[in-house]
C-alpha atoms as a PDB file:
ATOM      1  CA  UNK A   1      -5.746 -22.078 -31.269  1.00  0.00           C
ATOM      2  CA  UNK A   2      -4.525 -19.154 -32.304  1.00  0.00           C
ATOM      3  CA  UNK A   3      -3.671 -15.826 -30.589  1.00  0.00           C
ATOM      4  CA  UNK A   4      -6.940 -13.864 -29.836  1.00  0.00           C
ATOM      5  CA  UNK A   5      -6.146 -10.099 -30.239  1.00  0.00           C
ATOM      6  CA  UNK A   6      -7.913  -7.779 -27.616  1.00  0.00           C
ATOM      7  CA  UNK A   7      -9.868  -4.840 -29.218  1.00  0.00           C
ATOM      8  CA  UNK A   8      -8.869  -1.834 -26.703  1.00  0.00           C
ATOM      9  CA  UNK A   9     -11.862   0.303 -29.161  1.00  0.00           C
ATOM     10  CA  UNK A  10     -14.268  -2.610 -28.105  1.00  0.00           C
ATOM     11  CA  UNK A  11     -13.398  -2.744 -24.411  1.00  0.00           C
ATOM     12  CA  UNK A  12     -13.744   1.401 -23.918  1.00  0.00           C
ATOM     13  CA  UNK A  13     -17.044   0.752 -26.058  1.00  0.00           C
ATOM     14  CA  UNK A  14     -18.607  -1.480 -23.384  1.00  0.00           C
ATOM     15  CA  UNK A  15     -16.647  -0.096 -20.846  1.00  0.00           C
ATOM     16  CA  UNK A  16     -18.852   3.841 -21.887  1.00  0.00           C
ATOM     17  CA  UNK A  17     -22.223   2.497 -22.657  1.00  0.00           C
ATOM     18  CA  UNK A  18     -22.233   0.754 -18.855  1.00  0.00           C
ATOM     19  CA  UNK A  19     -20.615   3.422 -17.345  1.00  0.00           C
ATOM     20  CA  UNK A  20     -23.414   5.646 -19.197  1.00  0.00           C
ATOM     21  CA  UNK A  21     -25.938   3.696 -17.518  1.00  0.00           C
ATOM     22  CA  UNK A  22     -23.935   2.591 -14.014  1.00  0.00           C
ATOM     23  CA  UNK A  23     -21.313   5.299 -13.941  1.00  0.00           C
ATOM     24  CA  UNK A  24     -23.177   8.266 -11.473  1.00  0.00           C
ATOM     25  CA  UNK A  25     -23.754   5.734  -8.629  1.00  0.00           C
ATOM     26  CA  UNK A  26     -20.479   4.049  -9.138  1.00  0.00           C
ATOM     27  CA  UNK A  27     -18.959   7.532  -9.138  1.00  0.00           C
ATOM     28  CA  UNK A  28     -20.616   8.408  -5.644  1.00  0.00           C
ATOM     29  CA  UNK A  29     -19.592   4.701  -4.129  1.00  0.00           C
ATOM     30  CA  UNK A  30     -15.773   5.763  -4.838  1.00  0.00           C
ATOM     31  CA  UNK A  31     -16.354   9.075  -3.441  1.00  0.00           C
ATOM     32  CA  UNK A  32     -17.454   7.819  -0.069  1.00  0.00           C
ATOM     33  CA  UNK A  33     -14.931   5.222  -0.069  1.00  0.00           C
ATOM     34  CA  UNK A  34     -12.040   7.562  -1.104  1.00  0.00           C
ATOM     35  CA  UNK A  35     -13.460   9.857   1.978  1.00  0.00           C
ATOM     36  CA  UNK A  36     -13.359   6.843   4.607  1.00  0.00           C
ATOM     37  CA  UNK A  37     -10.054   5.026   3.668  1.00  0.00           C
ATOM     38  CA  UNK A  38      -8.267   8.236   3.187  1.00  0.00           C
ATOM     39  CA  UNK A  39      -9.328   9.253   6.740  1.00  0.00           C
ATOM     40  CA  UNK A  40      -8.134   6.355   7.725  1.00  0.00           C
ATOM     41  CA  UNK A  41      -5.057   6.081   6.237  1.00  0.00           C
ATOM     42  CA  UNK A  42      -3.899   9.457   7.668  1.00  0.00           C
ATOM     43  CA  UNK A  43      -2.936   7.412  11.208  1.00  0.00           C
ATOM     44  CA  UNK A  44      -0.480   5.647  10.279  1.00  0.00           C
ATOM     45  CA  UNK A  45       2.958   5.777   7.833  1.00  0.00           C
ATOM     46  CA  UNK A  46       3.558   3.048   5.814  1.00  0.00           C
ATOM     47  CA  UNK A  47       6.944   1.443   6.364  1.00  0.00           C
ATOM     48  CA  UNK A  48       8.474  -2.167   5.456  1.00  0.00           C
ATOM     49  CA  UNK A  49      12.095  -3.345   5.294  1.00  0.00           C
ATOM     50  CA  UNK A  50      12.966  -5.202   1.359  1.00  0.00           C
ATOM     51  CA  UNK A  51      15.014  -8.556   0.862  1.00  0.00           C
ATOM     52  CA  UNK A  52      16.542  -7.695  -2.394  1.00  0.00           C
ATOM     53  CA  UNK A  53      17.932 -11.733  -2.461  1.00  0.00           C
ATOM     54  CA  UNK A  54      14.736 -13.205  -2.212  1.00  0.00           C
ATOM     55  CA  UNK A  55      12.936 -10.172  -4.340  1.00  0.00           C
ATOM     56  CA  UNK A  56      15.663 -11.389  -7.338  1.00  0.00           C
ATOM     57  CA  UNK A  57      14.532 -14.937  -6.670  1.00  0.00           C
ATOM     58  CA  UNK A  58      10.683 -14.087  -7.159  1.00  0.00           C
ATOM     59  CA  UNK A  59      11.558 -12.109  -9.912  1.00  0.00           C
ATOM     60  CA  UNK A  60      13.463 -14.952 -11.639  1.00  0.00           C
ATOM     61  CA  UNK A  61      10.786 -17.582 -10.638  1.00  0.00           C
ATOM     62  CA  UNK A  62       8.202 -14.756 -12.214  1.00  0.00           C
ATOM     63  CA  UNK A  63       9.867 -14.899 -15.404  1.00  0.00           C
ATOM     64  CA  UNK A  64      10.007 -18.702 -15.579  1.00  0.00           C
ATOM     65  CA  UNK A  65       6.092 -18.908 -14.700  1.00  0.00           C
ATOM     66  CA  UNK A  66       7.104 -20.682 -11.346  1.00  0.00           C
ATOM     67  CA  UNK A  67       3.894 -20.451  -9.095  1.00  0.00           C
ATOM     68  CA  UNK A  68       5.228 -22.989  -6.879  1.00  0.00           C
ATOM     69  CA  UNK A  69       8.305 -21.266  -5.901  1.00  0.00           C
ATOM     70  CA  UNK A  70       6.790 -18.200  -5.874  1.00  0.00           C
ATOM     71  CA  UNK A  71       4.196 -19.084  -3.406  1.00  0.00           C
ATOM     72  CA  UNK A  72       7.463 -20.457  -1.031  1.00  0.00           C
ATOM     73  CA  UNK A  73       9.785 -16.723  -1.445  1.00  0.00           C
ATOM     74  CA  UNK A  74       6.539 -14.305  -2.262  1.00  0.00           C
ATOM     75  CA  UNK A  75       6.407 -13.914   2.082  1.00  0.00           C
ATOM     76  CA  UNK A  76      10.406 -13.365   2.856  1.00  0.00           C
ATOM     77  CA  UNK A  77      10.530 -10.199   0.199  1.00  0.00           C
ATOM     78  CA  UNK A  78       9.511  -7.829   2.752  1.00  0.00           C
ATOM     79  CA  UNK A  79      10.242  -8.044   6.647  1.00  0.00           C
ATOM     80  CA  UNK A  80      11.173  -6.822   9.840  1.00  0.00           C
ATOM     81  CA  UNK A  81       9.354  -3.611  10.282  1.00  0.00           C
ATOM     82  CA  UNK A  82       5.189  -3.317   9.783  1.00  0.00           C
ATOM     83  CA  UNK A  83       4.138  -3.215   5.887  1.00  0.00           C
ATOM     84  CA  UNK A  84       1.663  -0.372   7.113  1.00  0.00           C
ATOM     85  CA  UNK A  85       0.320   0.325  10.008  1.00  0.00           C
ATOM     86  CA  UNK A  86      -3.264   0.003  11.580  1.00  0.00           C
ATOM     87  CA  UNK A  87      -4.883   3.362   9.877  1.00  0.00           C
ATOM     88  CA  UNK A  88      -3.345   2.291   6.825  1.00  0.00           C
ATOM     89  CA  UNK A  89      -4.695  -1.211   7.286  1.00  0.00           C
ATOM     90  CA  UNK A  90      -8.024  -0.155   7.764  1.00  0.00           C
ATOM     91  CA  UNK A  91      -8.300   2.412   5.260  1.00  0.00           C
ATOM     92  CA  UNK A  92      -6.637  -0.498   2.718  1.00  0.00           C
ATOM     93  CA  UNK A  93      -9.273  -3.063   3.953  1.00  0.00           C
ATOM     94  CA  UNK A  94     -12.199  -0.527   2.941  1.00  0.00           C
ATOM     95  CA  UNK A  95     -10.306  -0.089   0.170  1.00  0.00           C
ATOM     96  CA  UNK A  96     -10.484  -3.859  -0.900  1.00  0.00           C
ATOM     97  CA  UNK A  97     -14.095  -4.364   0.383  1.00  0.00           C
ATOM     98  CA  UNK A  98     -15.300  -1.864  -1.882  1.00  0.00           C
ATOM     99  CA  UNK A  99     -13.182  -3.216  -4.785  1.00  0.00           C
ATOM    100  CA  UNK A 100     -14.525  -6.824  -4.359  1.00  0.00           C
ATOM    101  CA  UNK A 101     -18.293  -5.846  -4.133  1.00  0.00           C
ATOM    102  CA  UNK A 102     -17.464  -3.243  -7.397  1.00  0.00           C
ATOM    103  CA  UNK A 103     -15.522  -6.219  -9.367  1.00  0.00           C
ATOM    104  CA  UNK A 104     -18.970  -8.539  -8.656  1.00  0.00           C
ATOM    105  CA  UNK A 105     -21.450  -5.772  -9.538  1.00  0.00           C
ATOM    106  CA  UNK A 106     -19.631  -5.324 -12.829  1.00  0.00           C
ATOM    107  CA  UNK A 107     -19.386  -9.123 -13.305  1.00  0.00           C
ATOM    108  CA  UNK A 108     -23.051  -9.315 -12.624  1.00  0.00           C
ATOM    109  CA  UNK A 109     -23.765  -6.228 -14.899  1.00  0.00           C
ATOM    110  CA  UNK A 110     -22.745  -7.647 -17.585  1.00  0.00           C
ATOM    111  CA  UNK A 111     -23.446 -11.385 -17.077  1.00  0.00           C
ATOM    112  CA  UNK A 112     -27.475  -9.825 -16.730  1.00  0.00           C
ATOM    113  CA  UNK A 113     -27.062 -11.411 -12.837  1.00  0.00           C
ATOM    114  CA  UNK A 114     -27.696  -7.815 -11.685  1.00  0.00           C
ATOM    115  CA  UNK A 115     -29.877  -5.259 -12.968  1.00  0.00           C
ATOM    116  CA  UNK A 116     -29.344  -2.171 -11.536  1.00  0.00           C
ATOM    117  CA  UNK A 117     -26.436  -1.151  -8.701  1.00  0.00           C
ATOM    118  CA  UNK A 118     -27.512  -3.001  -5.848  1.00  0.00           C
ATOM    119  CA  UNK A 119     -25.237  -3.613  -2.629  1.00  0.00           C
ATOM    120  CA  UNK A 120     -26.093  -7.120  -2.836  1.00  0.00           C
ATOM    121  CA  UNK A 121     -23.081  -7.547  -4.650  1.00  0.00           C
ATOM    122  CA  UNK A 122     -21.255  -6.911  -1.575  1.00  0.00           C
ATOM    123  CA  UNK A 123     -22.877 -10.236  -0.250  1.00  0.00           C
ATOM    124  CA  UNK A 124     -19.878 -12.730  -0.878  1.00  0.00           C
ATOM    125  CA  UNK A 125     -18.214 -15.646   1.521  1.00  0.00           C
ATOM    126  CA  UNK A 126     -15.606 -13.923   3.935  1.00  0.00           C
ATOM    127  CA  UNK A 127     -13.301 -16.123   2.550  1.00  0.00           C
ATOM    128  CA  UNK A 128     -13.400 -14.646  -0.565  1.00  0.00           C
ATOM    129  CA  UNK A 129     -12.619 -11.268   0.804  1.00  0.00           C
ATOM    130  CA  UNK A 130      -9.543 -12.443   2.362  1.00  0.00           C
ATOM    131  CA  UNK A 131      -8.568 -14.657  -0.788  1.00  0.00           C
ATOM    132  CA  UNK A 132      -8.963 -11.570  -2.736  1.00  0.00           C
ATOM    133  CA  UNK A 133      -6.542  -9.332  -0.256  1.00  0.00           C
ATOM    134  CA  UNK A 134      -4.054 -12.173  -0.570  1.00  0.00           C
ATOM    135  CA  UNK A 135      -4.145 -11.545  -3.868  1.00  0.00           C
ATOM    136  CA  UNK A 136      -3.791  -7.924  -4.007  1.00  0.00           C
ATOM    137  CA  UNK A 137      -0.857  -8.291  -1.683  1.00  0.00           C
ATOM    138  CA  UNK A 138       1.261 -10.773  -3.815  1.00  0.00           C
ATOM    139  CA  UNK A 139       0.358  -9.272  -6.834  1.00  0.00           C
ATOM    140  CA  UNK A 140       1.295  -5.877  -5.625  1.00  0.00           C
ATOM    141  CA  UNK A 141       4.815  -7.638  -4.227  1.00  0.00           C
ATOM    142  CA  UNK A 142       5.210  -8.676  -7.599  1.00  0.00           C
ATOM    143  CA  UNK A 143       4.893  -5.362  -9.304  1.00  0.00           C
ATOM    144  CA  UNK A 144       7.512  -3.577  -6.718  1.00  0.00           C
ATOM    145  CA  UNK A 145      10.305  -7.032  -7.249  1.00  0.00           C
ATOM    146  CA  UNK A 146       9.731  -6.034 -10.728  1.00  0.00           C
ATOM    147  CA  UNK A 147      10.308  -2.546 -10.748  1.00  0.00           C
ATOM    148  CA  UNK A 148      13.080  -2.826  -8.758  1.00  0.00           C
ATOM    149  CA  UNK A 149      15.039  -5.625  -9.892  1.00  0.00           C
ATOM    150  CA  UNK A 150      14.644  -4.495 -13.651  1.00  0.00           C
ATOM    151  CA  UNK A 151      15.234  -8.279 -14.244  1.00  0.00           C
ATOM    152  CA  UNK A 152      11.421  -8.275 -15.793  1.00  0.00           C
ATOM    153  CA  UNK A 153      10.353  -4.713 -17.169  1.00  0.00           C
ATOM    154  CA  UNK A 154       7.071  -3.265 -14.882  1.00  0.00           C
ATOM    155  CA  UNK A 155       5.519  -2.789 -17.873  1.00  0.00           C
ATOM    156  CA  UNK A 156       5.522  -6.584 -18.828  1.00  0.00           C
ATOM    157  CA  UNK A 157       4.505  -7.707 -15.513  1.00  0.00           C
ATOM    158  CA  UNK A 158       2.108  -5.595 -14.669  1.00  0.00           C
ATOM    159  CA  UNK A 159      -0.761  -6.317 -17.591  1.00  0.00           C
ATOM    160  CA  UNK A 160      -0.176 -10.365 -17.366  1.00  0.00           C
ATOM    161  CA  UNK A 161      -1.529 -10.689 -13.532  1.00  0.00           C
ATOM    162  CA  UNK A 162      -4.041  -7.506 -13.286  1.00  0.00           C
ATOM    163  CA  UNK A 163      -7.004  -9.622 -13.978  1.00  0.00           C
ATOM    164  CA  UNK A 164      -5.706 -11.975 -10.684  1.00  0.00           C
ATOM    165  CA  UNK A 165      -8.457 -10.379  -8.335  1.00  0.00           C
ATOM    166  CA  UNK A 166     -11.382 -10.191 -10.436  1.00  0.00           C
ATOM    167  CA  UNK A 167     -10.636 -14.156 -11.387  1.00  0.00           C
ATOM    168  CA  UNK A 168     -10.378 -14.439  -7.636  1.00  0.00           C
ATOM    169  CA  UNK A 169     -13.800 -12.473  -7.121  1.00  0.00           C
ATOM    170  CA  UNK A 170     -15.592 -14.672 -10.040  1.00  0.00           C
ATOM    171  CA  UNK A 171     -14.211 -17.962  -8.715  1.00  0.00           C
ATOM    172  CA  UNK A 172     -14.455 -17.995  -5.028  1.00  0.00           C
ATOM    173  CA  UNK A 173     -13.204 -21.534  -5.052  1.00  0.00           C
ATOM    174  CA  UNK A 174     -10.041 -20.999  -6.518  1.00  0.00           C
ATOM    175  CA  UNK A 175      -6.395 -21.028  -5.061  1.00  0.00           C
ATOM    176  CA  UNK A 176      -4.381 -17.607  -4.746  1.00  0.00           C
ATOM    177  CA  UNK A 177      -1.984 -18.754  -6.998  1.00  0.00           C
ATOM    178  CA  UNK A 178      -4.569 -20.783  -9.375  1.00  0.00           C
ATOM    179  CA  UNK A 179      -6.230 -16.866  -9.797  1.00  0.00           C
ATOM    180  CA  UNK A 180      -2.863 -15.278 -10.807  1.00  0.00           C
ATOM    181  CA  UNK A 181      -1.756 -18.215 -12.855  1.00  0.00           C
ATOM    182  CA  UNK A 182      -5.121 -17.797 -14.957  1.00  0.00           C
ATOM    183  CA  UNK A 183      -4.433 -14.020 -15.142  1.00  0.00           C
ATOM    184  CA  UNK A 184      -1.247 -14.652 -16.261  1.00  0.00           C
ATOM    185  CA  UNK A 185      -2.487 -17.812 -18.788  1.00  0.00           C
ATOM    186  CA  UNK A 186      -5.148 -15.304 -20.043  1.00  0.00           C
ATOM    187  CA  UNK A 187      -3.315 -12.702 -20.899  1.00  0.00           C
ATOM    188  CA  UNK A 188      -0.485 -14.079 -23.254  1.00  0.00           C
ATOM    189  CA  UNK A 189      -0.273 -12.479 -26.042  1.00  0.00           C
ATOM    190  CA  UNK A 190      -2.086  -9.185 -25.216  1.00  0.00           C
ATOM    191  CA  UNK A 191       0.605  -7.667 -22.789  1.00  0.00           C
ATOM    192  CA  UNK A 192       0.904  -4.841 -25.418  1.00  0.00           C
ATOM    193  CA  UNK A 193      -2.848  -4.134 -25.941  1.00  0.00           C
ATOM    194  CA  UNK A 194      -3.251  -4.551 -21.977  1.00  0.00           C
ATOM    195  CA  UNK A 195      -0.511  -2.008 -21.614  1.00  0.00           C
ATOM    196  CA  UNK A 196      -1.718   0.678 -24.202  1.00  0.00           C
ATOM    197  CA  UNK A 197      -5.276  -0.261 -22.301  1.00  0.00           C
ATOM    198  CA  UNK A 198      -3.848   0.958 -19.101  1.00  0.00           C
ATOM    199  CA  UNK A 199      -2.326   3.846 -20.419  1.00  0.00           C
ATOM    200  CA  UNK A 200      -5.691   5.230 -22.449  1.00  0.00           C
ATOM    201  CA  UNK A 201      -7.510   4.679 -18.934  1.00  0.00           C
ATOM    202  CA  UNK A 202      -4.868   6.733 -17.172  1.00  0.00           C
ATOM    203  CA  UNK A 203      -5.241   9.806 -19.503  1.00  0.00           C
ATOM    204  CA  UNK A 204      -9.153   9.319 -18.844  1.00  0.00           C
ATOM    205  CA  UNK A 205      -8.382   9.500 -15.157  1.00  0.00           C
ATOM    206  CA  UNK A 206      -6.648  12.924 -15.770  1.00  0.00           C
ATOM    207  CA  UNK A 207      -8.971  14.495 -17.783  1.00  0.00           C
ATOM    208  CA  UNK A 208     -11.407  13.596 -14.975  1.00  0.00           C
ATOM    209  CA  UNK A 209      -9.587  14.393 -12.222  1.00  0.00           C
ATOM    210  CA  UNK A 210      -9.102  18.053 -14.368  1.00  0.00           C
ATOM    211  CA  UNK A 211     -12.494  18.170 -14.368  1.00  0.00           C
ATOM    212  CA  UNK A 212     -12.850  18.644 -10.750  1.00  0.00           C
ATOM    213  CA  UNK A 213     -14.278  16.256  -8.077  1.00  0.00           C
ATOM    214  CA  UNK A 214     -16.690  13.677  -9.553  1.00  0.00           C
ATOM    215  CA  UNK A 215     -15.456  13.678 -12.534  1.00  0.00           C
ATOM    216  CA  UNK A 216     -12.242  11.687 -10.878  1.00  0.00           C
ATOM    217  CA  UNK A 217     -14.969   8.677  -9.681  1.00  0.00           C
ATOM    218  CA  UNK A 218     -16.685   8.761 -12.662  1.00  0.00           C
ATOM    219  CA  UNK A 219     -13.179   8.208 -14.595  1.00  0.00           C
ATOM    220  CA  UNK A 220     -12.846   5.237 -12.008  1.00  0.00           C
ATOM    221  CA  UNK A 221     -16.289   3.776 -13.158  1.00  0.00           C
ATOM    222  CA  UNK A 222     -14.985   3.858 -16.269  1.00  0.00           C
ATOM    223  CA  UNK A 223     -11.487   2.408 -15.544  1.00  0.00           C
ATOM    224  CA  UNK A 224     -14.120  -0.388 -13.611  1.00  0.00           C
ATOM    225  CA  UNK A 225     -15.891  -1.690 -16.702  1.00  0.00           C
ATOM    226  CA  UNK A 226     -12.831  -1.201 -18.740  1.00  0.00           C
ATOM    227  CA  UNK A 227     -11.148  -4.068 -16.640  1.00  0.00           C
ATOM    228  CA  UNK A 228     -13.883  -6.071 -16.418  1.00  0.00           C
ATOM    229  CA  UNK A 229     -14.811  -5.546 -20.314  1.00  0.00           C
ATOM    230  CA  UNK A 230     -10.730  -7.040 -21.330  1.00  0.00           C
ATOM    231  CA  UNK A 231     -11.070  -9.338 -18.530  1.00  0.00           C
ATOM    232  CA  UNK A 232     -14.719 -11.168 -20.092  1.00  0.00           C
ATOM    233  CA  UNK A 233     -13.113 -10.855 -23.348  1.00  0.00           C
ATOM    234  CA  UNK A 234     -10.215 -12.910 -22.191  1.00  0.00           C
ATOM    235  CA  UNK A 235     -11.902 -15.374 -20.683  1.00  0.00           C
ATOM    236  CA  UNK A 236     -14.255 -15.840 -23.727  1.00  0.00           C
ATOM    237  CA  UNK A 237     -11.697 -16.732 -25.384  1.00  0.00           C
ATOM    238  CA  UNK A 238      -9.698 -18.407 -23.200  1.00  0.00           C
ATOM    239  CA  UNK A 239     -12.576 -20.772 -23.155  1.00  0.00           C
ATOM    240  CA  UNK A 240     -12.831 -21.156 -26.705  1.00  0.00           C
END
């Protein structure tokens, strides 16, 4: 089969015709959860200790495609001291809560499972929730080995295992590593795209954080769709 291209114009089509239609009440969903994590987050300081030996392992076993090893050095990169502490874990976990029910409304959006921005996409297994924050947490331990052992450029890393959560969110069933092997699986080929993706979605989250307020959580509607538009048209394909 050959390499399917990703069409950033096509995914920041779909991603502005839903967020014309979703985008207000989406907006006003990050707003309040902006206001209640960043409360939150305000009681504690975020502080962890960093194994650089077993950070240069991961980011070797990264570049081979090792899931196995990673999922055995992933949990010695960082020790001793708390990752963050119990404001920051809180404001984090609403943080993740809200991202999980957002990922599934989107899904749903689009798959015509949902009609309309209902909280019932909010109404998933526990399990998934803490799947999904597993997730987050390796992928986001993945992303700092990265940028700090240089071995694998940010920039390459980054765009192959963004789509890890949403896969999580969409299959429930799956392992924590199955979900960031598929991102990764799904992705080859379009780190490039994925990247200049990102990039166009940061300069819309400028211009709407310029445009004061709102305008910042409507840019994140936006940013929503966007990643689940590249992520649908991955897995099309991927299927194909």
């Amino acid at each position: 089969m050959e390499n399917y291209s990703l069409s950033i114009s096509s995914v920041l089509n779909t991603a502005w015709e839903y967020a014309k239609k979703y985008g207000l009440l989406i907006a006003v969903i990050y707003l309040l959860v902006g206001m209640l994590a960043g409360g939150l987050g305000h009681f504690s300081v975020p502080t962890f200790s960093y194994n650089y030996e077993s950070a240069q392992s991961l980011a070797e076993a990264i570049g081979r495609g090792d899931w196995e090893t990673m999922r055995n050095i992933a949990p010695t990169v960082t020790s001793g001291n708390r990752f963050i502490g119990l404001g920051g874990w809180l404001g984090y976990i609403v943080h993740i809560i809200a991202s999980v029910g957002l990922y599934n409304l989107a899904l749903g959006l689009m798959a015509g499972r949902f009609s309309e921005v209902t909280f019932d996409a909010f109404k998933l297994p526990f399990v998934t929730y803490l799947k999904v924050i597993a997730v987050d947490i390796i992928t986001n331990i993945i992303i700092l080995v990265s940028f700090l052992c240089c071995i694998i450029p940010v920039f390459f890393v980054a765009p192959r295992i963004i789509f890890a959560p949403v896969y999580q969110v969409e299959h429930p069933e799956a392992g924590i590593f199955e979900s960031l092997s598929a991102s990764w699986n799904m992705s080859s080929g379009n780190t490039l795209s994925l990247l200049g993706l990102g990039l166009i979605v940061k300069g819309i989250m400028l211009v709407g954080l310029c445009c004061c307020c709102i305008g910042v959580y409507f840019a994140a509607a936006i940013k929503l769709f966007a990643l689940i538009a590249a992520y649908k048209a991955l897995t099309l394909n991927d299927k194909c």
